[in-house]
Structure formats: C-alpha cells, structure tokens
PDB file of N, CA and C in Angstrom:
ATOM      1  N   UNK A   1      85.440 101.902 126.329  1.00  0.00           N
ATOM      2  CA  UNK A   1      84.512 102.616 125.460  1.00  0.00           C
ATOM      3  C   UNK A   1      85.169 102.851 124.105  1.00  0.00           C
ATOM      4  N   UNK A   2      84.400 102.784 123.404  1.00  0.00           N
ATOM      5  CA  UNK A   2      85.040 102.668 121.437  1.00  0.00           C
ATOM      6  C   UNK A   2      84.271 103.775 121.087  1.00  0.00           C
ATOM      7  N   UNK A   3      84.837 104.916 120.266  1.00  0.00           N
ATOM      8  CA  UNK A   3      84.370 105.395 118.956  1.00  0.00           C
ATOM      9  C   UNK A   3      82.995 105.472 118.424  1.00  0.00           C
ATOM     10  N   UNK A   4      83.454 104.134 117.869  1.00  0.00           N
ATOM     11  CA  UNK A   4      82.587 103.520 116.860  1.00  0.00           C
ATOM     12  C   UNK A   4      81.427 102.478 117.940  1.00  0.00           C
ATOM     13  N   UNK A   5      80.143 102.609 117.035  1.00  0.00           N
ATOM     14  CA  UNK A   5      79.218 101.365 117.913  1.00  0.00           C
ATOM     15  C   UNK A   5      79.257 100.240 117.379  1.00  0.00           C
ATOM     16  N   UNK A   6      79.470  99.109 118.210  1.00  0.00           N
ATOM     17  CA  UNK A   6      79.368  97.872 118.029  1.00  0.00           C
ATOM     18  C   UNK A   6      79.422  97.402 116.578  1.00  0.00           C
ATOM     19  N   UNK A   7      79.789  96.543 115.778  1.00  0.00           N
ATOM     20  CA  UNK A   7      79.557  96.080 114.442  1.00  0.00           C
ATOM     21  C   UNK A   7      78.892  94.836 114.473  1.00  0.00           C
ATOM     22  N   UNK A   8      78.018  93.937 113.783  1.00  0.00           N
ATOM     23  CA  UNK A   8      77.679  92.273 113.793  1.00  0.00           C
ATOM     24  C   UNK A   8      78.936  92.219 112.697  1.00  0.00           C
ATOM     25  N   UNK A   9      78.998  90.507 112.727  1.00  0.00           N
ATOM     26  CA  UNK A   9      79.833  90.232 111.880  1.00  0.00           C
ATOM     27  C   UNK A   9      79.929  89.991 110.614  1.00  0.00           C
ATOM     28  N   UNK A  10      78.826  90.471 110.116  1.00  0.00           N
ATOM     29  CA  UNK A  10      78.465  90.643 108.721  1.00  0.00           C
ATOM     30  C   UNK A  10      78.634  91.721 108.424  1.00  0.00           C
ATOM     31  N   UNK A  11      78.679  92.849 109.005  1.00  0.00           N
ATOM     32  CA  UNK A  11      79.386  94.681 108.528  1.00  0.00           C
ATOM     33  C   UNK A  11      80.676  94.132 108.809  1.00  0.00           C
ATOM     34  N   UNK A  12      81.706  93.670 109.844  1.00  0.00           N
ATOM     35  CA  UNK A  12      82.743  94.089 109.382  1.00  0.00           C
ATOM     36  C   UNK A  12      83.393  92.972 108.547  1.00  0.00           C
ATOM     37  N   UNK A  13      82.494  92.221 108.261  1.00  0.00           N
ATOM     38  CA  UNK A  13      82.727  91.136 106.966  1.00  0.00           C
ATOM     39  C   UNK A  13      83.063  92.110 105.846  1.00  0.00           C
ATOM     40  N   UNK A  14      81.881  92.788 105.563  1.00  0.00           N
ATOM     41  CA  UNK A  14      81.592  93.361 104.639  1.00  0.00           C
ATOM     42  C   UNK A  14      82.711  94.778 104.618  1.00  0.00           C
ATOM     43  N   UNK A  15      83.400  94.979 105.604  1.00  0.00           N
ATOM     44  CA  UNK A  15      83.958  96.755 105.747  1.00  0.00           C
ATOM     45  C   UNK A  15      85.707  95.934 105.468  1.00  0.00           C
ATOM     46  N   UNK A  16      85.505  94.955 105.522  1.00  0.00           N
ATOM     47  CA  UNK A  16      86.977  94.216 105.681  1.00  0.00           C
ATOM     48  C   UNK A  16      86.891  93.910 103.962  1.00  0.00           C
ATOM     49  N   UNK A  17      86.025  93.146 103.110  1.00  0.00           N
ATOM     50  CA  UNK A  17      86.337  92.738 102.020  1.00  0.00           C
ATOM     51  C   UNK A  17      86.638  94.024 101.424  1.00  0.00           C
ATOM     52  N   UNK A  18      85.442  94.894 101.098  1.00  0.00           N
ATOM     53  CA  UNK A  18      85.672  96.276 100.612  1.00  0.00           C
ATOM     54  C   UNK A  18      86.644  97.142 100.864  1.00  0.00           C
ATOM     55  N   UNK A  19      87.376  96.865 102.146  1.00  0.00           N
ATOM     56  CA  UNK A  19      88.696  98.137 102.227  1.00  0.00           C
ATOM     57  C   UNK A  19      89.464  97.291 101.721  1.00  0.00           C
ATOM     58  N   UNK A  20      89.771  96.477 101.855  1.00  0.00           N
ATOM     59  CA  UNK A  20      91.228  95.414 101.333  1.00  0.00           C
ATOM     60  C   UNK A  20      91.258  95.415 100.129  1.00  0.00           C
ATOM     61  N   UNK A  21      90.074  95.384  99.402  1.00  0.00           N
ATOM     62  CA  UNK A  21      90.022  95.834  98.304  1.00  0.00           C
ATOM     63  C   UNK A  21      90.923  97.169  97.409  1.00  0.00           C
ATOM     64  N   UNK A  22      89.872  97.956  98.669  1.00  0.00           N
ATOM     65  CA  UNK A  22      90.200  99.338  97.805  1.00  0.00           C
ATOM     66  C   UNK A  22      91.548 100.083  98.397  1.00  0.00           C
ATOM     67  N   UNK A  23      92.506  99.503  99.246  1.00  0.00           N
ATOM     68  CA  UNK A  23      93.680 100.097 100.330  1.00  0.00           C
ATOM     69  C   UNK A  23      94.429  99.256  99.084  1.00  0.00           C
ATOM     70  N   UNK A  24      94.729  97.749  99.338  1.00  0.00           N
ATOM     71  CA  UNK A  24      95.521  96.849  98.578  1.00  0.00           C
ATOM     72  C   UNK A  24      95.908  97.372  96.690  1.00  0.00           C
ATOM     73  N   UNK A  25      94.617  97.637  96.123  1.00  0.00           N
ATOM     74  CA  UNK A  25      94.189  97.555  94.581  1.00  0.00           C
ATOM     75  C   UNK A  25      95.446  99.047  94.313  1.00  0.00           C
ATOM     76  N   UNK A  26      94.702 100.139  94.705  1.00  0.00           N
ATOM     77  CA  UNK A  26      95.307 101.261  94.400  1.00  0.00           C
ATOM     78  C   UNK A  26      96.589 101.367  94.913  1.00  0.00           C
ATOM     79  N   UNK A  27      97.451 100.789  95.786  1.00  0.00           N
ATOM     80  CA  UNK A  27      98.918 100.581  96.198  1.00  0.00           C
ATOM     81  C   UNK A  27      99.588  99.935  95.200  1.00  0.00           C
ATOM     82  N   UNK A  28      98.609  99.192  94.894  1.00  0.00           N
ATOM     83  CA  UNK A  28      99.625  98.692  93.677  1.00  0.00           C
ATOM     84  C   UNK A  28      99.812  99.522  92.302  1.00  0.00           C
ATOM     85  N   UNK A  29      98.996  99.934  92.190  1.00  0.00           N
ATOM     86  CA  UNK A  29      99.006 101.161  90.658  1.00  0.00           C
ATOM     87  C   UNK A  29      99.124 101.936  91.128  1.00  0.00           C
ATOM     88  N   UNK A  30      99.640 102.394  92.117  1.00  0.00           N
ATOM     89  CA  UNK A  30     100.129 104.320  91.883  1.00  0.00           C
ATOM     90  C   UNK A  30     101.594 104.110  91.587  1.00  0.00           C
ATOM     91  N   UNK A  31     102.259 103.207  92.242  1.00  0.00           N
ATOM     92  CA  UNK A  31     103.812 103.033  91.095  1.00  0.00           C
ATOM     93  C   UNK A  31     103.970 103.034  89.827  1.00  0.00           C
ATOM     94  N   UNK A  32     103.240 102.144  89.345  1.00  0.00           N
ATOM     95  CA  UNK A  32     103.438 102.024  87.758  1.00  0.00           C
ATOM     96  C   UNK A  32     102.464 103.141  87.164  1.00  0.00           C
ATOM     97  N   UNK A  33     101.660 103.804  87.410  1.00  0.00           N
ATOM     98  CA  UNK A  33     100.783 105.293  87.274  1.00  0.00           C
ATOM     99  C   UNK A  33     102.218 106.144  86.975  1.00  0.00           C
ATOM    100  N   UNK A  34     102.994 106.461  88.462  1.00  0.00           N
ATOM    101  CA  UNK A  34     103.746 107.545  88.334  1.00  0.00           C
ATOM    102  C   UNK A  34     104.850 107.308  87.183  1.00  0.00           C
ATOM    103  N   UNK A  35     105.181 106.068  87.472  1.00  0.00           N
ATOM    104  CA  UNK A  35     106.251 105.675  86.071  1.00  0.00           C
ATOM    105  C   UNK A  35     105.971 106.168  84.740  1.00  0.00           C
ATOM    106  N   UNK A  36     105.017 105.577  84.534  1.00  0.00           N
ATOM    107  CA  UNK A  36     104.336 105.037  83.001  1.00  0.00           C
ATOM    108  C   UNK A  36     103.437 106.818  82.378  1.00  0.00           C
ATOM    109  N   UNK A  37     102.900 107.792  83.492  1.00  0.00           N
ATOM    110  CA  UNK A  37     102.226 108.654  83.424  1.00  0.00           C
ATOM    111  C   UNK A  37     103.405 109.764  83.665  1.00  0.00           C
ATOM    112  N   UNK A  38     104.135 110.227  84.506  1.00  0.00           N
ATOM    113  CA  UNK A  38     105.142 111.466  84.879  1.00  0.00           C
ATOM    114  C   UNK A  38     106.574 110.900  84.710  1.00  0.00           C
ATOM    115  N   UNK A  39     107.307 109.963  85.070  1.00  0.00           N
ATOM    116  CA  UNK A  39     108.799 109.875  84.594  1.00  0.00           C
ATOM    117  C   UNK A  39     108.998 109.501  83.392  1.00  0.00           C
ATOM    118  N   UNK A  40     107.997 108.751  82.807  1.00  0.00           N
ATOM    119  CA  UNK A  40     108.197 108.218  81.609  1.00  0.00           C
ATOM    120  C   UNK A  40     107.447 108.608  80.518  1.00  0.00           C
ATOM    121  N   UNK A  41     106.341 109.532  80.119  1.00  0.00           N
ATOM    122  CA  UNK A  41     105.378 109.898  79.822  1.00  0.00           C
ATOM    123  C   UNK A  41     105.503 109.027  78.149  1.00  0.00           C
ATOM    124  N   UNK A  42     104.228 107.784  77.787  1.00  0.00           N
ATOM    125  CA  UNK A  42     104.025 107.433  76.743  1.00  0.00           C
ATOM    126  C   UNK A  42     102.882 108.103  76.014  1.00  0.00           C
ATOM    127  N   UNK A  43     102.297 107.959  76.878  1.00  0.00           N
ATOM    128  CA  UNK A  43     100.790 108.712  76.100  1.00  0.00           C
ATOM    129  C   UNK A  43     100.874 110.194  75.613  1.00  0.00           C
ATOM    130  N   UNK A  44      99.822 110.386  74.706  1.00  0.00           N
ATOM    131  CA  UNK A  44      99.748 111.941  74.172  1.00  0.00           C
ATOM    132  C   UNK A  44      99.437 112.548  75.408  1.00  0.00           C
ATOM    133  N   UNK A  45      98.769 112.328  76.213  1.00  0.00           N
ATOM    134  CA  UNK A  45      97.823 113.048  77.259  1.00  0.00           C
ATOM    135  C   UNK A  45      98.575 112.480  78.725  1.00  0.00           C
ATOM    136  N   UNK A  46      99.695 112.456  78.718  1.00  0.00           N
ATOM    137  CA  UNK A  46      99.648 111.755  80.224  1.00  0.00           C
ATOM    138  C   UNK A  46      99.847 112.189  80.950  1.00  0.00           C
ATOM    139  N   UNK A  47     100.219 114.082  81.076  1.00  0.00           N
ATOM    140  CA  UNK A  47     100.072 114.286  82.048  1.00  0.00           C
ATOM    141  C   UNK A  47      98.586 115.140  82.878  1.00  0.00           C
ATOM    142  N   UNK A  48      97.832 114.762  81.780  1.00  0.00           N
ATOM    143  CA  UNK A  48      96.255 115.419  82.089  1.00  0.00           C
ATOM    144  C   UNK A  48      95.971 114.208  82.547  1.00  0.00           C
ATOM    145  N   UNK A  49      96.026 112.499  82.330  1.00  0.00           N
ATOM    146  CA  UNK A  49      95.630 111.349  82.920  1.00  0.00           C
ATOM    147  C   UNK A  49      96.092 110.783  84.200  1.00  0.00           C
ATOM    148  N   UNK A  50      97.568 111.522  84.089  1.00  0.00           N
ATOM    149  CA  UNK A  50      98.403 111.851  85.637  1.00  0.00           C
ATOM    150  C   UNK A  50      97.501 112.676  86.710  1.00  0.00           C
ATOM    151  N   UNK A  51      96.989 113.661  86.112  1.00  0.00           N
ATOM    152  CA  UNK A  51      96.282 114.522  87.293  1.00  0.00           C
ATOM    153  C   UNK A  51      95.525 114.315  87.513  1.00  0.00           C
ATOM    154  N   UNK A  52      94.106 113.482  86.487  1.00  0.00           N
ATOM    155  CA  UNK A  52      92.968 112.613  87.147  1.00  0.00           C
ATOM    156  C   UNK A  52      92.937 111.635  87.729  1.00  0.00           C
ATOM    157  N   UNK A  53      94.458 110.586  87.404  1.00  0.00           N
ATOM    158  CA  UNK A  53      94.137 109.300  88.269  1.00  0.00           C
ATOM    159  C   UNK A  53      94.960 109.599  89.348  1.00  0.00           C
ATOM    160  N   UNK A  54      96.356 109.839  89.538  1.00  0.00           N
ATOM    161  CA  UNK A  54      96.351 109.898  90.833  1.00  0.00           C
ATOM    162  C   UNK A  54      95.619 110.555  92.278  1.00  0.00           C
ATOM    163  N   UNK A  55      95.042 110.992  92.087  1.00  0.00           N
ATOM    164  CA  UNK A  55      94.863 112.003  93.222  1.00  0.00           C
ATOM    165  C   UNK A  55      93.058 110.752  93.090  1.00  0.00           C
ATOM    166  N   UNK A  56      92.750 109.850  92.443  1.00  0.00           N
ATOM    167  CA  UNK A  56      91.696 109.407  92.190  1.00  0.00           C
ATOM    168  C   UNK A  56      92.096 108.040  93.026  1.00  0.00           C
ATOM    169  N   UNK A  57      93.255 107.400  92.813  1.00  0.00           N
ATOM    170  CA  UNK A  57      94.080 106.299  93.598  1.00  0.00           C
ATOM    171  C   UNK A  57      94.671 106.662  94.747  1.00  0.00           C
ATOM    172  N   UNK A  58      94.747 108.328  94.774  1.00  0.00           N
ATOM    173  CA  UNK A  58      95.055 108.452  96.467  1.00  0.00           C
ATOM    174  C   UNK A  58      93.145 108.490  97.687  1.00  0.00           C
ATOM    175  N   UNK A  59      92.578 108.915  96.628  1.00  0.00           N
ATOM    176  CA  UNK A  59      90.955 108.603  97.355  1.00  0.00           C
ATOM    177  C   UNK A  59      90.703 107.801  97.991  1.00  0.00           C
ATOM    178  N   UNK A  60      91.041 106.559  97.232  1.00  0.00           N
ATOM    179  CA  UNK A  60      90.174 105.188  97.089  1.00  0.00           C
ATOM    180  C   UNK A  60      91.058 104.469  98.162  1.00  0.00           C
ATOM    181  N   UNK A  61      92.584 104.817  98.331  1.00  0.00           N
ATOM    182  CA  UNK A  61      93.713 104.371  98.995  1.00  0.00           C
ATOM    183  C   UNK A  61      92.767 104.689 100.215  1.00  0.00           C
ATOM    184  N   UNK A  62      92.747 106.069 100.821  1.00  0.00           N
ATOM    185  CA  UNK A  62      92.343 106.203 101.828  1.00  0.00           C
ATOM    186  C   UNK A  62      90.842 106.034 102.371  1.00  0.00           C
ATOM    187  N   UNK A  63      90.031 106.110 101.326  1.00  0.00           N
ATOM    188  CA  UNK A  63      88.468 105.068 101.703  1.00  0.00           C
ATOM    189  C   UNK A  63      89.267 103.517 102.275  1.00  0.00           C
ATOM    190  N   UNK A  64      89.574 103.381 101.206  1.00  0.00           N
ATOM    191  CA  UNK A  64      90.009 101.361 101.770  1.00  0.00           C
ATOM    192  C   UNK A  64      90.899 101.364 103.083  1.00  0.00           C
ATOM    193  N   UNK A  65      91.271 102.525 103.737  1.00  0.00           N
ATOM    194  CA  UNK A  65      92.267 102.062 104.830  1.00  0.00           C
ATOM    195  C   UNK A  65      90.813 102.745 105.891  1.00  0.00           C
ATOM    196  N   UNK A  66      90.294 103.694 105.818  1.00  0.00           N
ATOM    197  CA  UNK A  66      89.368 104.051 106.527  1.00  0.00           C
ATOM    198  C   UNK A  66      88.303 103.001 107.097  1.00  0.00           C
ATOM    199  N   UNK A  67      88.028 101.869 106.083  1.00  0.00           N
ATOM    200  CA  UNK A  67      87.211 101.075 105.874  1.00  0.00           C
ATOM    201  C   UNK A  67      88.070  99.698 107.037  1.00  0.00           C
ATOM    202  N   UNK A  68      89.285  99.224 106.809  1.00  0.00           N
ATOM    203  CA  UNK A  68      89.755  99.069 107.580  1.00  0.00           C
ATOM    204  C   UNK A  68      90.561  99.050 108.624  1.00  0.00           C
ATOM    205  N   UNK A  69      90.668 100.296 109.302  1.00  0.00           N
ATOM    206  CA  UNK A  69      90.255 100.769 110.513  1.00  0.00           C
ATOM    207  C   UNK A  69      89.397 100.871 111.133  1.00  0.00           C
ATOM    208  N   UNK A  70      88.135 100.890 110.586  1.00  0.00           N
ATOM    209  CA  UNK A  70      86.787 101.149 110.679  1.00  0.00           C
ATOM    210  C   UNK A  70      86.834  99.409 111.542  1.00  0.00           C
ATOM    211  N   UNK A  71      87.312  98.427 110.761  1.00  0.00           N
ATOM    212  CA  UNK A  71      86.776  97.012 110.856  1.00  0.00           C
ATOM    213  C   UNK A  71      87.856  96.227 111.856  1.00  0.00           C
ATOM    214  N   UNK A  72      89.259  97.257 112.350  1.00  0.00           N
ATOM    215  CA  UNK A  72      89.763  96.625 112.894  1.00  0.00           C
ATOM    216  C   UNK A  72      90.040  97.453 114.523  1.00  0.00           C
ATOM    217  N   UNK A  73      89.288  98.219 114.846  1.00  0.00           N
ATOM    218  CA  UNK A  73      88.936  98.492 115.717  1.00  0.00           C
ATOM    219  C   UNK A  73      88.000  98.296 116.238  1.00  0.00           C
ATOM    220  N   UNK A  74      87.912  97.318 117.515  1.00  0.00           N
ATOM    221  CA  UNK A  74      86.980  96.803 118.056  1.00  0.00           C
ATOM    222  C   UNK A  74      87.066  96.364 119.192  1.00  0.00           C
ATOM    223  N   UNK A  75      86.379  96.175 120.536  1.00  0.00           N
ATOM    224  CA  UNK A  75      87.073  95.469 121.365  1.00  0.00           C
ATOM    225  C   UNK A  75      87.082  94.027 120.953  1.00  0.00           C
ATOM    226  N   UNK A  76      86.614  93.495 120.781  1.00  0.00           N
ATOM    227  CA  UNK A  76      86.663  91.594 120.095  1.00  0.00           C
ATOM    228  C   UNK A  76      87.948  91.653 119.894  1.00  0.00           C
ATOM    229  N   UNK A  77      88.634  90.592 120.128  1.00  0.00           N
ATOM    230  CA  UNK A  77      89.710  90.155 118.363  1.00  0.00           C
ATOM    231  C   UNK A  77      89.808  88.770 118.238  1.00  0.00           C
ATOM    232  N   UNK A  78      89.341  88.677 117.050  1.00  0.00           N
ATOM    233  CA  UNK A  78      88.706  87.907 116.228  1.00  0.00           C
ATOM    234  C   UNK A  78      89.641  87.750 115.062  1.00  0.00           C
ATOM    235  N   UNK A  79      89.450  86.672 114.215  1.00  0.00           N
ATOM    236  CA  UNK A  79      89.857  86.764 112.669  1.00  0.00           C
ATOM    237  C   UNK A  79      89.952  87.912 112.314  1.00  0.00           C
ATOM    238  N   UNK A  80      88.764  88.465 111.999  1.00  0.00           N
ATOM    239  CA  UNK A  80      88.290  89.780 111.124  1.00  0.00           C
ATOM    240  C   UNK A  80      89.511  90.594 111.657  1.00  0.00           C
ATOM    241  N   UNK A  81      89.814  90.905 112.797  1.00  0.00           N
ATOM    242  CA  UNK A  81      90.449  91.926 113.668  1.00  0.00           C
ATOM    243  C   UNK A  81      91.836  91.303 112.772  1.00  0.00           C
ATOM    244  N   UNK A  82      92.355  90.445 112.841  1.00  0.00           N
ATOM    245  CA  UNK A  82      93.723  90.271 112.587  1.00  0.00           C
ATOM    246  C   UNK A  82      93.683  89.841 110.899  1.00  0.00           C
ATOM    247  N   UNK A  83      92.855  89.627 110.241  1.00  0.00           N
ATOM    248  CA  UNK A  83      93.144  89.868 108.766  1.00  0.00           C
ATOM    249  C   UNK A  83      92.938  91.176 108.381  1.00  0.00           C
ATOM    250  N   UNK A  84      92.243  92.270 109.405  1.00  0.00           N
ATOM    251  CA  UNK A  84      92.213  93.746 108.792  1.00  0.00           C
ATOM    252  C   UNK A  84      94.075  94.267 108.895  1.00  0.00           C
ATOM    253  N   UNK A  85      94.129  93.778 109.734  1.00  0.00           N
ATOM    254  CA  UNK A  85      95.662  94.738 110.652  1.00  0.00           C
ATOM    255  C   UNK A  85      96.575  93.999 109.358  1.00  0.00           C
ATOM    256  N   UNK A  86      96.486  92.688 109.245  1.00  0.00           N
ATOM    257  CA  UNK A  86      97.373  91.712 108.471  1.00  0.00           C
ATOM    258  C   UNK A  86      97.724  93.323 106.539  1.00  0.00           C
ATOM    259  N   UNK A  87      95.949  93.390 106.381  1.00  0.00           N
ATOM    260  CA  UNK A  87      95.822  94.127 105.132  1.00  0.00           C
ATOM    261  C   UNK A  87      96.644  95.601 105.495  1.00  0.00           C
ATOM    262  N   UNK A  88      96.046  95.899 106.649  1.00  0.00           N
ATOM    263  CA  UNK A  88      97.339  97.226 106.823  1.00  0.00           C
ATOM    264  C   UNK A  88      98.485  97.347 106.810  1.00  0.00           C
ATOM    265  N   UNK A  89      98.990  96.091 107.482  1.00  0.00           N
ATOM    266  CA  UNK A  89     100.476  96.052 107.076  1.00  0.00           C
ATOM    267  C   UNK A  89     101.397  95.768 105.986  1.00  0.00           C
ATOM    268  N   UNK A  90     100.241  95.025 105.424  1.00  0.00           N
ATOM    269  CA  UNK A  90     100.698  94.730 103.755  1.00  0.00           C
ATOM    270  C   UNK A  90     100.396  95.884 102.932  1.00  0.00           C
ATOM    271  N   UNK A  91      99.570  97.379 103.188  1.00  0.00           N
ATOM    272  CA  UNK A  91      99.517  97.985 102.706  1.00  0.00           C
ATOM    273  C   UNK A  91     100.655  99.134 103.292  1.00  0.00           C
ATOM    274  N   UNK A  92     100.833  99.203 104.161  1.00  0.00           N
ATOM    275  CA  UNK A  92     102.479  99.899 104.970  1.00  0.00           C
ATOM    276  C   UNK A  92     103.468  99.242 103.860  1.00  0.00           C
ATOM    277  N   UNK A  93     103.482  97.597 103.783  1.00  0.00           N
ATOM    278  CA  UNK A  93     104.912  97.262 103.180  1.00  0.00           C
ATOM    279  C   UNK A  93     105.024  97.899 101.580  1.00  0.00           C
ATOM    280  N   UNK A  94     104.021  97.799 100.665  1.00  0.00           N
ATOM    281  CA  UNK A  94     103.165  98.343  99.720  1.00  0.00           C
ATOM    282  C   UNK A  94     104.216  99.727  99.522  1.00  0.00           C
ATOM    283  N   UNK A  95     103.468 100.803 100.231  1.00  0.00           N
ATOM    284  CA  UNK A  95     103.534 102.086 100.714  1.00  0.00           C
ATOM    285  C   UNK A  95     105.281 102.165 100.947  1.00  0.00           C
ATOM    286  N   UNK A  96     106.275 101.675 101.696  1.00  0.00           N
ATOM    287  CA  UNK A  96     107.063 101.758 101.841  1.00  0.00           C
ATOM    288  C   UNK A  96     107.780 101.913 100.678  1.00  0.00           C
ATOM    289  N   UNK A  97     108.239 100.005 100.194  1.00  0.00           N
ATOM    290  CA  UNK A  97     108.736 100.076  99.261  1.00  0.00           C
ATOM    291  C   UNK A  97     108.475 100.738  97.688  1.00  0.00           C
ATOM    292  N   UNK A  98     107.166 101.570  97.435  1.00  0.00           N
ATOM    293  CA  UNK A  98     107.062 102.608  96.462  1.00  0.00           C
ATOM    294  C   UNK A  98     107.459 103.537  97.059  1.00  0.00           C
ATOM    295  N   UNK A  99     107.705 104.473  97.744  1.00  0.00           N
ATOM    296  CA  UNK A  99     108.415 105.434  98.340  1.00  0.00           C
ATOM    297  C   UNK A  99     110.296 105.377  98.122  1.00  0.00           C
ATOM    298  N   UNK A 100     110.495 103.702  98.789  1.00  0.00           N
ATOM    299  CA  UNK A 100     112.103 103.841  98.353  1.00  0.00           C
ATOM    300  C   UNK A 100     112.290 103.638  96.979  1.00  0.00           C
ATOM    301  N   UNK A 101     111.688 102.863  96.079  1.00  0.00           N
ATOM    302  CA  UNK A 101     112.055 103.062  94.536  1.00  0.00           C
ATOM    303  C   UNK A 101     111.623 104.378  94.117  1.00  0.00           C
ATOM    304  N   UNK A 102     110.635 105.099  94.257  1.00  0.00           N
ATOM    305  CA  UNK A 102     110.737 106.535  93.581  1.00  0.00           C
ATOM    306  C   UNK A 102     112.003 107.377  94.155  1.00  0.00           C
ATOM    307  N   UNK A 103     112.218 106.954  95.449  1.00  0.00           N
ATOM    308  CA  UNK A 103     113.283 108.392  96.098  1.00  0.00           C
ATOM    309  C   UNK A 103     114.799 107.681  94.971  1.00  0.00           C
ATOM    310  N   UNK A 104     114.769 106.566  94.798  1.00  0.00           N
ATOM    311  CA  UNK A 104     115.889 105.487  94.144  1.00  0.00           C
ATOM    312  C   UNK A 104     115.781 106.441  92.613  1.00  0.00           C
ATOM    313  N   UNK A 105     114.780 106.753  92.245  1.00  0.00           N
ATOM    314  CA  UNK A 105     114.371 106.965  90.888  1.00  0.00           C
ATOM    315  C   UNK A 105     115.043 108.215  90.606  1.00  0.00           C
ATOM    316  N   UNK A 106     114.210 109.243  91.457  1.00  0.00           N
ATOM    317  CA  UNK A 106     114.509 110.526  91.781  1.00  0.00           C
ATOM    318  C   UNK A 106     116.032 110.462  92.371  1.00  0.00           C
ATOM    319  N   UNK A 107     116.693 110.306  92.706  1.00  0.00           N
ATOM    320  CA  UNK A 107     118.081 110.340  92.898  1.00  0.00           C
ATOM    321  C   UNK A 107     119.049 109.861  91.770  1.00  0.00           C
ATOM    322  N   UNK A 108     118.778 109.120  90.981  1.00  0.00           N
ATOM    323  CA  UNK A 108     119.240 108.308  89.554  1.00  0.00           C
ATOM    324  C   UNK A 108     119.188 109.406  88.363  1.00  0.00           C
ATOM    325  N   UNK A 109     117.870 110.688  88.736  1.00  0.00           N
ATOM    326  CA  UNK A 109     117.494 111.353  87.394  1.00  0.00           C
ATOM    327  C   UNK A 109     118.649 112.452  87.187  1.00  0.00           C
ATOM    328  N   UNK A 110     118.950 112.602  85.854  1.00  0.00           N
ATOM    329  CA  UNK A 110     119.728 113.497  85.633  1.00  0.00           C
ATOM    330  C   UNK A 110     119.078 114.929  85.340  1.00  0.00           C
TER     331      UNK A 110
END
C-alpha cells in the first residue's frame, strides 16, 4: 500500500520534468547567491537581495525535491523511477559539496 494514489505516466512525466527542474536549477545558485550576495557583497542592496532570494531558492529547492519524491515513489520501477532517484542524488552531490566549500570558506575567514 502507497501514500500516494497511483500516477499514469504522463503525471509522473510531468512531476519528474518539473522537480528536476526546480531541485537541480536552485542548487546550483544558492552558492554563488551566498558568495556574490553575503561574503562578498557587490551590490548596493545585497543584503536586502540576500534575504529575498535565498529563502526564495530554498522554496523552490524543496517544491522540486517534493515533486520528485512525489514521482519516485511508486510501486513500478520504471525509467521515470530511476531518473527521479538519479536527480536526487545529483541533487545530494549538489547539496554536499556547497556545504563543504562554505564550511572551507567559513573556516578561511578572518
């Protein structure tokens, strides 16, 4: 018994393009966000653009992983099933290695 009811394969077509999207996209810019916006501040305003976008790229992070989970839980496994898990783990590796360059960062700062 699952959770979730049944999907056709056109929702989790559709729940798979859209989270990979939105899990993948925002992993990649919240590094260069925190750089470019709080350690490094260029802009006049960056840390008022700091407080709207991140917490705006941590949203969307967790819609897009919701989305696939949503698509990779299922009893089937299928493609879909193993290119969702494939996007999670590339979003874990993502996730990781921004974690060890900021703690790298933060340990470097005087």
């Amino acid at each position: 018994m699952t959770w979730f009811p049944p999907l056709t394969w056109q929702q989790r077509e559709k729940l798979f393009f859209r989270g990979a999207v939105l899990a993948i996209g925002p992993a990649f810019a919240f590094l260069p966000a925190v750089l470019f916006l709080i350690l490094t501040p260029r802009l006049p305003h960056s840390y008022a653009v700091a407080a709207l976008l991140l917490p705006l790229l941590m949203v969307l992070e967790l819609w897009g992983l919701l989305k696939l989970v949503r698509c990779c839980v299922q009893q089937v496994f299928d493609l879909l099933t193993v290119l969702a898990f494939g996007a999670l783990v590339i979003t874990g590796a993502i996730a990781a290695y921004t974690g060890i360059f900021l703690a790298v960062v933060a340990g470097n700062m005087d």
